[in-house]
Structure formats: C-alpha cells, structure tokens
Protein backbone atom coordinates (compact mmCIF):
# COMPACT_ATOMS: atom_id res chain seq x y z
CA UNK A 1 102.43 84.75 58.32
CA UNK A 2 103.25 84.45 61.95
CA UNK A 3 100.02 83.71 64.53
CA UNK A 4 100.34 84.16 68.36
CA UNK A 5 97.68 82.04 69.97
CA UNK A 6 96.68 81.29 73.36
CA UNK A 7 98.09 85.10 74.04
CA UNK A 8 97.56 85.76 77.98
CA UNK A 9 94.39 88.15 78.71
CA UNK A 10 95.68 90.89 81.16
CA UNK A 11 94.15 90.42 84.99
CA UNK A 12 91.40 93.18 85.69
CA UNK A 13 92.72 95.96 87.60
CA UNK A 14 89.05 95.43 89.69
CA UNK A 15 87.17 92.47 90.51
CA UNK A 16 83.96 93.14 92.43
CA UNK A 17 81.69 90.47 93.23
CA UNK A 18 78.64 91.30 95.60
CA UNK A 19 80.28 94.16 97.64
CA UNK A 20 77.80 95.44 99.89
CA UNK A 21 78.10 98.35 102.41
CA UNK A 22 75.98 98.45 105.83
CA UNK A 23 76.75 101.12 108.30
CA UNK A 24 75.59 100.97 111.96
CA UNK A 25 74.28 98.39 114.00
CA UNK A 26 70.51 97.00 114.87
CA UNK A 27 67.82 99.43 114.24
CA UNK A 28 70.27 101.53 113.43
CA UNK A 29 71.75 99.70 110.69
CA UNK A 30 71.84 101.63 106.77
CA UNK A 31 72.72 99.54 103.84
CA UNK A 32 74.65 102.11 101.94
CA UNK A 33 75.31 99.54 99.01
CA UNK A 34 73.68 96.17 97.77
CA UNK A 35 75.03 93.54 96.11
CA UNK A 36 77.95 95.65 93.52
CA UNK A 37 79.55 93.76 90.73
CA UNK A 38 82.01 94.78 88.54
CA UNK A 39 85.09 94.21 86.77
CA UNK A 40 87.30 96.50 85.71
CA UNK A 41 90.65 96.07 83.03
CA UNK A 42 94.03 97.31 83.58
CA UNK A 43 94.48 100.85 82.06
CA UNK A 44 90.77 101.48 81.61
CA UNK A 45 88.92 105.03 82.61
CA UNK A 46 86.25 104.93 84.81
CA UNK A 47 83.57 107.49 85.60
CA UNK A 48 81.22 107.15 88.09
CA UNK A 49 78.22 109.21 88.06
CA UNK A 50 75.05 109.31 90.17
CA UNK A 51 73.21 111.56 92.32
CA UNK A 52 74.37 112.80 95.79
CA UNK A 53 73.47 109.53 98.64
CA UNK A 54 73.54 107.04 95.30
CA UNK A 55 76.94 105.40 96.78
CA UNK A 56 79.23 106.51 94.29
CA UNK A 57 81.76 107.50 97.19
CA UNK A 58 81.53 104.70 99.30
CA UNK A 59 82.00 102.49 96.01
CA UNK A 60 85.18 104.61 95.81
CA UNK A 61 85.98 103.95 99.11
CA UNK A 62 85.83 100.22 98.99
CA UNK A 63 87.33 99.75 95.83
CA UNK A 64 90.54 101.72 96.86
CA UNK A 65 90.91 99.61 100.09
CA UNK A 66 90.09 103.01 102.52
CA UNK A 67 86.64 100.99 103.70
CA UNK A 68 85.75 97.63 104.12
CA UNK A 69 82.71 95.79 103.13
CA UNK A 70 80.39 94.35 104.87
CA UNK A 71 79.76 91.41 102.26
CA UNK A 72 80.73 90.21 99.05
CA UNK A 73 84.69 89.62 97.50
CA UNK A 74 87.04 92.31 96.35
CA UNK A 75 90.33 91.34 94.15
CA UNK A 76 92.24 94.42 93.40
CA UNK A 77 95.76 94.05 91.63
CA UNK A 78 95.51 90.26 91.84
CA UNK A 79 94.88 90.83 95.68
CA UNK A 80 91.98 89.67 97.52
CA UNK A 81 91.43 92.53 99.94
CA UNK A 82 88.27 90.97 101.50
CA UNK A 83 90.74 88.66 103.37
CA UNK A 84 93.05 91.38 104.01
CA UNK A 85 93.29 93.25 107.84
CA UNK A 86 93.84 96.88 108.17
CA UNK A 87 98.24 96.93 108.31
CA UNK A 88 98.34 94.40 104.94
CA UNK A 89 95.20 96.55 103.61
CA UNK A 90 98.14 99.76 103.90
CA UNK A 91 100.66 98.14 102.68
CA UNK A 92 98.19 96.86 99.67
CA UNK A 93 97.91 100.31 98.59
CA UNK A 94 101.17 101.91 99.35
CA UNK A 95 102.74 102.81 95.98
CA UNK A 96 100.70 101.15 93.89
CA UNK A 97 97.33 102.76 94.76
CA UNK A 98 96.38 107.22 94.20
CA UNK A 99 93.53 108.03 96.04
CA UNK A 100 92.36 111.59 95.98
CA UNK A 101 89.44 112.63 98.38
CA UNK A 102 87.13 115.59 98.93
CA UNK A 103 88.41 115.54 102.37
CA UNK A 104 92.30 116.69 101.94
CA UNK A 105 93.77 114.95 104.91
CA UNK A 106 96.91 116.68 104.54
CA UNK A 107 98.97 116.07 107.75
CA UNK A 108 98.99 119.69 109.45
CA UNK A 109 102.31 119.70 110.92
CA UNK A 110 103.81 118.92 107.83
CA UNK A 111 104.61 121.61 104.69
CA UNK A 112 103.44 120.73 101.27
CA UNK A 113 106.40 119.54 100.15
CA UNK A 114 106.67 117.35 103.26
CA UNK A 115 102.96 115.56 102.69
CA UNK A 116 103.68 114.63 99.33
CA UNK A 117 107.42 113.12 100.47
CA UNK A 118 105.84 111.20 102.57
CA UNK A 119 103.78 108.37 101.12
CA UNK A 120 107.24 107.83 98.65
CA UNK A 121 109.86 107.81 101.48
CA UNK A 122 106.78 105.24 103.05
CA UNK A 123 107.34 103.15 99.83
CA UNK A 124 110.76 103.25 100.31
CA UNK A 125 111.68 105.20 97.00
CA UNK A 126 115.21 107.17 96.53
CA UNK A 127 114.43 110.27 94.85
CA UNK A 128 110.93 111.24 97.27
CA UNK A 129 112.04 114.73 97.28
CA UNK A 130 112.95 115.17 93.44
CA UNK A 131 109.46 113.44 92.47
CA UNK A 132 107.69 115.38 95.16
CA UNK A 133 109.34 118.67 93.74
CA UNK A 134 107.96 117.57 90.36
CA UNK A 135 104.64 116.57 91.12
CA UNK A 136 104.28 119.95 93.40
CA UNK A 137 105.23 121.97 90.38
CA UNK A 138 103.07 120.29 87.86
CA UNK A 139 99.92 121.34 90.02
CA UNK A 140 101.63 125.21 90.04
CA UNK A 141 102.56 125.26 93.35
CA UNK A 142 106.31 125.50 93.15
CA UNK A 143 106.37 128.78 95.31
CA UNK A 144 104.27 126.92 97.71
CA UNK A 145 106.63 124.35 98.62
CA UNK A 146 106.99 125.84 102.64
CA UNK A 147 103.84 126.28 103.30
CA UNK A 148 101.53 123.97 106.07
CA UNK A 149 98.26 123.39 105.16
CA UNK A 150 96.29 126.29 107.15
CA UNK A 151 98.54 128.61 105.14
CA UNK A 152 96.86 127.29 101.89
CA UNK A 153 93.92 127.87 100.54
CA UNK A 154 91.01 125.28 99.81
CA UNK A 155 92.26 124.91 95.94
CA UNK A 156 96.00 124.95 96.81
CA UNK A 157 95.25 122.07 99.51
CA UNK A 158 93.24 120.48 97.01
CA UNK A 159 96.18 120.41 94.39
CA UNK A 160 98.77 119.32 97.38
CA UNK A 161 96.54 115.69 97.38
CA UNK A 162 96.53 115.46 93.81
CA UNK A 163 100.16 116.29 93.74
CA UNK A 164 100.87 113.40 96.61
CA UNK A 165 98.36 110.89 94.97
CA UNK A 166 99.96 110.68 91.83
CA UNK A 167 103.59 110.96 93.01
CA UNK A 168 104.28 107.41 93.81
CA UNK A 169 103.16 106.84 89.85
CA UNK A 170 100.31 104.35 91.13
CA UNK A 171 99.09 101.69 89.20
CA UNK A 172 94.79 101.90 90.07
CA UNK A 173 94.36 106.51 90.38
CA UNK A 174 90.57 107.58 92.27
CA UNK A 175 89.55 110.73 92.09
CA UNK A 176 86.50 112.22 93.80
CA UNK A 177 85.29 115.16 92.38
CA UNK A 178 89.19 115.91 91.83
CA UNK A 179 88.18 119.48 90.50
CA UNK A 180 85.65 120.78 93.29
CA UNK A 181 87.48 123.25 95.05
CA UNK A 182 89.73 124.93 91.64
CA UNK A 183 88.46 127.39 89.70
CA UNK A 184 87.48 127.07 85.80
CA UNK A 185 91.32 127.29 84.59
CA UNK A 186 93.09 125.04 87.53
CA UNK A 187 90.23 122.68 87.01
CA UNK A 188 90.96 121.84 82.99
CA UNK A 189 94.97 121.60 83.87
CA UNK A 190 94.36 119.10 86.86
CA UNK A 191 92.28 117.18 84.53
CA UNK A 192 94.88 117.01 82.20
CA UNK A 193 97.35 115.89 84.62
CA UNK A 194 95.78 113.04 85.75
CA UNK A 195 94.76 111.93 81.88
CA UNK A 196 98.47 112.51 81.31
CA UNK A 197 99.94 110.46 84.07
CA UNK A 198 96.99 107.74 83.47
CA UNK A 199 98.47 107.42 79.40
CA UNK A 200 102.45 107.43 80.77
CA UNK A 201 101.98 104.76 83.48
CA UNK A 202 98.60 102.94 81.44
CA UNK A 203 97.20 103.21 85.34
CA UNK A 204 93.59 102.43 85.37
CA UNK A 205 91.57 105.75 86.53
CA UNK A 206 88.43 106.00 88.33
CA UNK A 207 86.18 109.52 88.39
CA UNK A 208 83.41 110.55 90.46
CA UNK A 209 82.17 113.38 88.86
CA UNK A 210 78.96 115.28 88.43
CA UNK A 211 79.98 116.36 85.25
CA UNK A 212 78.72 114.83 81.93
CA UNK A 213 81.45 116.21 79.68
CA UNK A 214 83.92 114.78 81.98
CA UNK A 215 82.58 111.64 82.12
CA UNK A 216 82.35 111.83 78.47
CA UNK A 217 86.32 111.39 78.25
CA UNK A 218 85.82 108.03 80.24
CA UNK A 219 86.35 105.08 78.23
CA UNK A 220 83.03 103.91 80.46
CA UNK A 221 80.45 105.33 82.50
CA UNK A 222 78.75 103.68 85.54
CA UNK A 223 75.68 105.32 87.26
CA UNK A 224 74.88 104.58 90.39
CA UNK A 225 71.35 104.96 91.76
CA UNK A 226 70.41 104.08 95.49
CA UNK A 227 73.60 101.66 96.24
CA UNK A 228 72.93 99.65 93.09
CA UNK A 229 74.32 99.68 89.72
CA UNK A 230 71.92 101.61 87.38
CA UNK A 231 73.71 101.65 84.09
CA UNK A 232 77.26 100.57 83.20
CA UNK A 233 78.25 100.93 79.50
CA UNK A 234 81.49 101.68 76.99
CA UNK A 235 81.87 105.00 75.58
CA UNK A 236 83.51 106.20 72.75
CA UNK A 237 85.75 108.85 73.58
CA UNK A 238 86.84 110.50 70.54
CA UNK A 239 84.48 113.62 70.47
CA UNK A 240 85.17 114.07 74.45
CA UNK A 241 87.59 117.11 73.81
CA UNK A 242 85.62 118.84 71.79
CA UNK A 243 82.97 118.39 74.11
CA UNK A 244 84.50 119.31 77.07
CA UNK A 245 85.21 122.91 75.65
CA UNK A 246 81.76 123.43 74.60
CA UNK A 247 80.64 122.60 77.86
CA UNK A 248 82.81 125.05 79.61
CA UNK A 249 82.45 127.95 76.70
CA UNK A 250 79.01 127.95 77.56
CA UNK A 251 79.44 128.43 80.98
CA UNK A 252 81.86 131.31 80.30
C-alpha cells in the first residue's frame, strides 16, 4: 500500500484578516466595514448574502483589489495587496482576476467585441479576438458583436461584462448580482456559464446575490449584517438544482 504524507495544503485563494472600510473624513467619516476575517480555498463557491447597506459590495470590492481598505491585511493569490499601490494593484488583477459589477463600465467608444478584447490584448494574450468571439457568443450576443454600448440594451450590456470578465479565464470570478438586469431565461444560462467556467478552470467564485436558491448552489454562504460577519457556514450543494427550479416554477 503506497502512503503520501506531508502532501502540500493548497494556498487560500482569500486571506482576510481585519479588513475594515471607512469612507469620508472627520465628522464625516462612515465605517462601512469592521474588522472582516476570512479565508477562502482555491476553487471554492462563495455566496454572499445580506441586506441592502450590510457591506456585501464593498466586501466585494476589497476583496477583488477595485477598493482599498482602510485597515486590516489582504493576501489574495499569494499576494499581499494591502502593501500594494494602485499600478501593481492593476497589474495584480489583470488576467488572473473576473470582476463583474452592477455598474457595466463598458468603455463607450468601444463596440462589444472591442471591450471584451481589451482586458486580453492588456494581458498580452494571442488569440484576444478568437476568445472574445467565444465568450461574446456564449452570452448570445454573436449578432451583437458591432454594436457600442448606447446601442445595447441594459441586459445586453450586462452580458458584454460577463462576457469580458470571464474571457481572460481568471483564476478568483466576482459577481454582483450577475443576473439583475436579464430576464428569467438569460438569467438561468448566465448562471450556468459562470458555474461552467468556475468547474473548467477550478476558479474560486464569489456571489452577491439576494437570492436563496442561488446561494443554495454555493459550496458556502456568508451573511453579512451591518459591515460585520453575521453567519459564515458550508453548504451542501447537492439538492441546489432541484431547488433552483422550484424556486423559479413558482414564480412562473
């Protein structure tokens, strides 16, 4: 019988220790979040749930490198981004790191096509208009290719970030509320998607969502509840499916 021992533990994708959040200055000062700590391992699926104000998007924030804290360490892919400054905070992410916001930012003067070339010709990879193509027509919007963003519509420029987050095959995905802005039937494939990609790539995927059969696919659910961790626990999975279709048949 052969025994491996000793066998090397796999670095968390997430190492939080402390993070807090404090926006404005003086009297004017809000703590947004207080004292976080978390770790999370590579490959794992994240939700984060909590009510609107609870912090679950400025968690997001910091934990993707788009925000800095005010206090408190953050290692992300063996990187300690605390001690990072803005240019090596961008070139922490690039390629490595999906982020997909409720806020588009797609770049106007560039089509759809164009947006989602960019962050992989920014990463330096060969084939940015091939994997652009591909990611553009797994979201169903092959015919929409052309287009800038004011000639899409809210869902279509939602579906143009997912397409570009995903594209460089990152290693850590975030999604707020990925599904917001797509109807019932758009909403269920994107999910899909980024499940899919998550299992090819074993990225590590984190959720803000408001909805409890979503989160139910999560591997683990964290609930936020003014800037501090409420609840954080494992979940078993298995019955998520199932679960998720019951939850949309009865709002059919």
């Amino acid at each position: 019988m052969h025994l491996v021992t000793n066998a090397p533990e796999s670095k968390p994708a997430i190492t939080a220790n402390h993070l807090t959040l404090t926006l404005g200055q003086g009297a004017e000062a809000t703590a947004i979040l207080h004292g976080v700590s978390l770790s999370v391992p590579q490959g794992q699926v994240v939700a984060l749930l909590g009510p609107s104000g609870s912090g679950k998007s400025s968690l997001m924030a910091l934990l993707s490198g788009l925000e800095r804290a005010s206090g408190g360490q953050l290692i992300v892919a063996g990187q300690d981004f605390s001690q990072l400054d803005e240019d090596a905070l961008a070139r922490a992410r690039r390629g490595r790191i999906g982020v997909v916001l409720q806020a588009f930012h797609l770049l106007p003067t560039m089509t759809a096509l164009e947006n989602v070339m960019t962050p992989l010709e920014l990463a330096g990879l060969p084939d940015a208009e091939a994997r652009a193509r591909e990611e553009l027509a797994a979201v169903g919007l092959t015919h929409r290719l052309t287009h800038y963003p004011t000639q899409l519509s809210g869902g279509e420029q939602q579906r143009v970030a997912i397409a570009r987050a995903l594209a460089p095959r990152p290693t850590l995905i975030f999604a707020d509320e990925p599904t917001g802005n797509l109807d019932h039937a758009t909403g269920e494939a994107i999910i899909e998607l980024l499940f899919a990609r998550r299992a090819e790539s074993g990225a590590t995927l984190v959720i803000i969502t408001h909805d409890e059969a979503l989160a139910a696919r999560a591997q683990r659910i964290i609930r936020l509840s003014d800037g501090h961790i409420a609840s954080d626990s494992l979940n078993d999975p298995h019955h998520a499916s199932e679960n998720l279709h019951a939850s949309h048949d009865r709002t059919l």
